[in-house]
Protein backbone atom coordinates (compact mmCIF):
# COMPACT_ATOMS: atom_id res chain seq x y z
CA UNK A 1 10.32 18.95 6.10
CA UNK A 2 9.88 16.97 3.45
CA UNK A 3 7.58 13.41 3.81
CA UNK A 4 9.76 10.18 2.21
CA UNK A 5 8.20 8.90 -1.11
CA UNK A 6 10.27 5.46 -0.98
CA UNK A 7 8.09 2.57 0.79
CA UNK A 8 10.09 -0.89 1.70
CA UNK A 9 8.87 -4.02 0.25
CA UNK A 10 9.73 -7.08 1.69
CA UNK A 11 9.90 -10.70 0.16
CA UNK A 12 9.83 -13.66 1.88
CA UNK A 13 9.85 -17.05 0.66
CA UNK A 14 6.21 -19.14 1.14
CA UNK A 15 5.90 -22.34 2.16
CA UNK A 16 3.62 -23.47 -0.76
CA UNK A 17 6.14 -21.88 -3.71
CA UNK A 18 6.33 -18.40 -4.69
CA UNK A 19 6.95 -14.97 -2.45
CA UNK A 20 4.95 -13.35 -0.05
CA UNK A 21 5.19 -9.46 -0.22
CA UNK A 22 4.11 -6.62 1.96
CA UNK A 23 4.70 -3.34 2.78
CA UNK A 24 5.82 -2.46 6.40
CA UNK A 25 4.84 0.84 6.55
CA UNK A 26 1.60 0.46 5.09
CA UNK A 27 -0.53 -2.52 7.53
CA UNK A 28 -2.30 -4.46 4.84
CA UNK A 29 -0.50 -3.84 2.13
CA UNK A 30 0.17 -7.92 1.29
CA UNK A 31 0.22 -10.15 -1.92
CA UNK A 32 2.14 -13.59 -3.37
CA UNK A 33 3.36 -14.02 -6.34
CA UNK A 34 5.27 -17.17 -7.84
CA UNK A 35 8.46 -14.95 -8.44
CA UNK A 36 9.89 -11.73 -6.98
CA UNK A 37 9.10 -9.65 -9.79
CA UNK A 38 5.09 -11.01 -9.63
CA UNK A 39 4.81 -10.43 -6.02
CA UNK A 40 6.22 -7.07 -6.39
CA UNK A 41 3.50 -6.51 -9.23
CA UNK A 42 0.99 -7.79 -7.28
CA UNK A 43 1.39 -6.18 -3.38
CA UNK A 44 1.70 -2.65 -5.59
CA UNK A 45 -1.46 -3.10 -6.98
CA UNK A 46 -2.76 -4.34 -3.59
CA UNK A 47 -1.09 -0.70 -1.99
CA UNK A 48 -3.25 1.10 -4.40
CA UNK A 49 -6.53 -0.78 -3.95
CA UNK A 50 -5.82 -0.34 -0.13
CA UNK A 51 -5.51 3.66 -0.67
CA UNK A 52 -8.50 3.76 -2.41
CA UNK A 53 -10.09 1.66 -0.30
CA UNK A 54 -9.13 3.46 3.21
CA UNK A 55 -9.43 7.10 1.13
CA UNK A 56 -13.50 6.76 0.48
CA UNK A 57 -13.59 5.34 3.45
CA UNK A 58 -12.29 8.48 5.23
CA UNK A 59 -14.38 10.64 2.78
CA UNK A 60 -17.36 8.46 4.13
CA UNK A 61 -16.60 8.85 7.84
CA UNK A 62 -15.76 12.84 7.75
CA UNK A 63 -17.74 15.52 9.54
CA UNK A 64 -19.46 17.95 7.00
CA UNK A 65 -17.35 20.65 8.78
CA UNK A 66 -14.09 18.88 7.23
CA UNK A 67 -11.96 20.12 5.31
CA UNK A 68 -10.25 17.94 2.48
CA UNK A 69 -7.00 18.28 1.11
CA UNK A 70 -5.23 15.77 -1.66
CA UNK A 71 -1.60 16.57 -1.82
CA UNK A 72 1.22 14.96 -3.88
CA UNK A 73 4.51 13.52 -1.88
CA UNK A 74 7.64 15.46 -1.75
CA UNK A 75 10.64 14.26 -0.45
């Protein structure tokens, strides 16, 4: 079974001007940008500074009996 390497983003209009972006399947994963393209630029670049983020955190937190394993997305 293969895991799905497509994520949804979703734009919605802000208040102030601009787009609001995030990620549903990925909690945090938010930005703004003054057009579509820009907040689709911008909530990417959040998604990967998340990943990092949350991976060093894991690497931080595991057990020194863990076992580690980095694998690439297949669909």
């Amino acid at each position: 079974m293969g895991v799905d390497r497509e994520l949804t983003i979703v734009f919605e209009p802000a208040e102030e001007g601009g787009f609001t972006a995030y990620i549903p399947e990925v909690p945090g994963a938010v930005s703004e940008g003054e057009t579509i393209s820009e907040a689709r630029d911008m909530v990417l670049d959040a998604l990967r500074e998340l990943t990092q983020y949350r991976r060093e955190a894991a690497l931080r937190a595991k057990s020194p009996r863990s076992v580690v394993e980095r694998v690439a997305t297949v669909s």
